[in-house]
Protein backbone atom coordinates (compact mmCIF):
# COMPACT_ATOMS: atom_id res chain seq x y z
CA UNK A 1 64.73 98.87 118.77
CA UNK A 2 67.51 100.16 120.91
CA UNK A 3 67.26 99.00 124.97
CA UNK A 4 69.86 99.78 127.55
CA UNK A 5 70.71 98.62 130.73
CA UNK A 6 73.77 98.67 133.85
CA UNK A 7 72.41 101.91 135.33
CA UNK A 8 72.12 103.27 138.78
CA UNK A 9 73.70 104.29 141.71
CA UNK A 10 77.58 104.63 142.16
CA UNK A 11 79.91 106.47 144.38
CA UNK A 12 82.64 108.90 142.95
CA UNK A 13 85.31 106.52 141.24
CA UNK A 14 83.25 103.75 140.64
CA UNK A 15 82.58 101.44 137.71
CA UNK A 16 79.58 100.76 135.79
CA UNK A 17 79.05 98.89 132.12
CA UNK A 18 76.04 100.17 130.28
CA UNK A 19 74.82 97.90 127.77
CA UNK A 20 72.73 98.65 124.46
CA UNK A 21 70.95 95.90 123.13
CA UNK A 22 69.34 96.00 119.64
CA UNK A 23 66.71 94.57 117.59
CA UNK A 24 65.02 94.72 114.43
CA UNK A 25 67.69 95.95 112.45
CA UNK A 26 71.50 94.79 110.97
CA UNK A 27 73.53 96.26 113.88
CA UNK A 28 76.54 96.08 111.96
CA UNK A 29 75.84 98.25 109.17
CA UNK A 30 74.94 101.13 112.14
CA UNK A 31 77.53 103.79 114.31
CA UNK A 32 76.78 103.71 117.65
CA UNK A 33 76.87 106.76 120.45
CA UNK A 34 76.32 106.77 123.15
CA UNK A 35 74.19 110.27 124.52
CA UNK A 36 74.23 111.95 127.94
CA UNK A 37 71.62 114.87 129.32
CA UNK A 38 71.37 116.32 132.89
CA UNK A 39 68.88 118.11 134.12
CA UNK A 40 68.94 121.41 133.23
CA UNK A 41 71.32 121.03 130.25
CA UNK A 42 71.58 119.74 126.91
CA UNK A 43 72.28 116.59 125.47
CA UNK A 44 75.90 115.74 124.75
CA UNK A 45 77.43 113.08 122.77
CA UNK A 46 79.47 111.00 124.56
CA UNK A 47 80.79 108.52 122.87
CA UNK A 48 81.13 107.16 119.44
CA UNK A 49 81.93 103.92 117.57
CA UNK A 50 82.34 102.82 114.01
CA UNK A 51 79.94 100.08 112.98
CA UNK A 52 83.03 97.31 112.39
CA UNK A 53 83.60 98.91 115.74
CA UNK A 54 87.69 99.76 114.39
CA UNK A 55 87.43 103.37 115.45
CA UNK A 56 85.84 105.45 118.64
CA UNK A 57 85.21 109.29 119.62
CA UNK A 58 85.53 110.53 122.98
CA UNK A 59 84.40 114.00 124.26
CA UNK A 60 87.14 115.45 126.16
CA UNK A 61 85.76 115.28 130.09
CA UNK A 62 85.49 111.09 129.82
CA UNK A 63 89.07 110.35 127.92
CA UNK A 64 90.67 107.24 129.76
CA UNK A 65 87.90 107.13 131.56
CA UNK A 66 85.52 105.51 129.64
CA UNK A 67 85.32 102.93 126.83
CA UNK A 68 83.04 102.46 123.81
CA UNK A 69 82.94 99.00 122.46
CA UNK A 70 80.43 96.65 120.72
CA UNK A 71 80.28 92.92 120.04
CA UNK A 72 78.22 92.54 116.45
CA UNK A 73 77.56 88.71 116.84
CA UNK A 74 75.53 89.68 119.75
CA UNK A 75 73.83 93.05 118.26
CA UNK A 76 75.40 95.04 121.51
CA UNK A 77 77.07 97.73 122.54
CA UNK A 78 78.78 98.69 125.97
CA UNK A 79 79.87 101.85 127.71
CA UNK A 80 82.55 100.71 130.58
CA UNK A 81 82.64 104.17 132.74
CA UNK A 82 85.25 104.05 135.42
CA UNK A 83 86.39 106.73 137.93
CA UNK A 84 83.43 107.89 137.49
CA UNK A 85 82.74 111.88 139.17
CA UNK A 86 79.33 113.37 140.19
CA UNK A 87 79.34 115.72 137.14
CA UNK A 88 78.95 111.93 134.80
CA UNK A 89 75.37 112.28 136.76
CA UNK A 90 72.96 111.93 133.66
CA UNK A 91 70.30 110.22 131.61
CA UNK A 92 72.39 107.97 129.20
CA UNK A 93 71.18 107.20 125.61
CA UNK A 94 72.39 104.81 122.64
CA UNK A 95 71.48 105.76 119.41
CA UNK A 96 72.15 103.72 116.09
CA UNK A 97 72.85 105.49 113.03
CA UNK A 98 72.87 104.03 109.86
CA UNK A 99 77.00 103.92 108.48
CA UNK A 100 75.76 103.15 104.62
CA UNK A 101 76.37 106.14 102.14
CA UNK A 102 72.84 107.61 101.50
CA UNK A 103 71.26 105.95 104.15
CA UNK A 104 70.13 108.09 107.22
CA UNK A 105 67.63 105.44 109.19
CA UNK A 106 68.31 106.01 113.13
CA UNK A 107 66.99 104.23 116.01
CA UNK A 108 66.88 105.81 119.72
CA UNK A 109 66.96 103.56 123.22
CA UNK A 110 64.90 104.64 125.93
CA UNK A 111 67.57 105.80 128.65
CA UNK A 112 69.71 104.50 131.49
CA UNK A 113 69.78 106.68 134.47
CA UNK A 114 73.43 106.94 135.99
CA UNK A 115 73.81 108.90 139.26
CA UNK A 116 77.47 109.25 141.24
CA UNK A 117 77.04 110.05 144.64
CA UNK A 118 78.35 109.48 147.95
C-alpha cells in the first residue's frame, strides 16, 4: 500500500514536500516515481528514483526545480517541488515498482492533489 500526502494549495513559486508512505511490502527492493495528470491530459512521469535511492530521472519542465528522494529506514519517499508554476497544477501519484530482475509486482497510491494559484 502506497499513501501520499503534503498536497494543496500554493501560489506560483512556492514550496511543497509530497510524501509517499508505504506498507506491506520491502520498500527497498522497489523504484519509485512519482506520476502527474491534469485534467484533460495524460499522465506523465515525473520523477524517478532508484530503490538504494543512488540515482533519479527528471522530465525536462521540473529540472532544478524539484527533488526526488527517499529515506528506506522509514519506507518513504518525498517530492520537494519548489518554484512551483500553475502548469505543475495536477493530481500527483507514487507508484512502486519492483527493481528485482524478473520481478514486475507494482503498487499504486491514491493521489495528492497539487494546485498553484494566485
Amino acid at each position: 500500500q502506497l499513501v501520499e500526502s503534503g498536497g494543496g494549495l500554493v501560489q506560483p513559486g512556492g514550496s511543497l514536500r509530497l510524501s509517499c508512505a508505504a506498507s506491506g511490502f520491502t520498500f527497498s527492493n522497489y523504484d519509485i516515481h512519482w506520476y502527474r495528470q491534469a485534467p484533460g491530459k495524460r499522465r506523465e512521469l515525473v520523477t524517478t528514483i532508484t530503490n538504494a535511492g543512488d540515482s533519479a530521472y527528471y522530465t525536462e519542465s521540473v529540472k532544478g526545480r524539484f527533488t526526488i528522494s527517499r529515506d528506506n529506514a522509514k519506507n518513504t519517499a518525498y517530492l520537494q517541488m519548489d518554484s512551483l508554476r500553475p502548469d505543475d497544477t495536477a493530481m500527483y501519484y507514487c507508484n512502486a515498482l519492483s527493481a528485482l530482475p524478473g520481478t514486475y509486482n507494482h503498487y499504486w497510491g491514491q493521489g495528492t492533489q497539487v494546485t498553484v494559484s494566485s
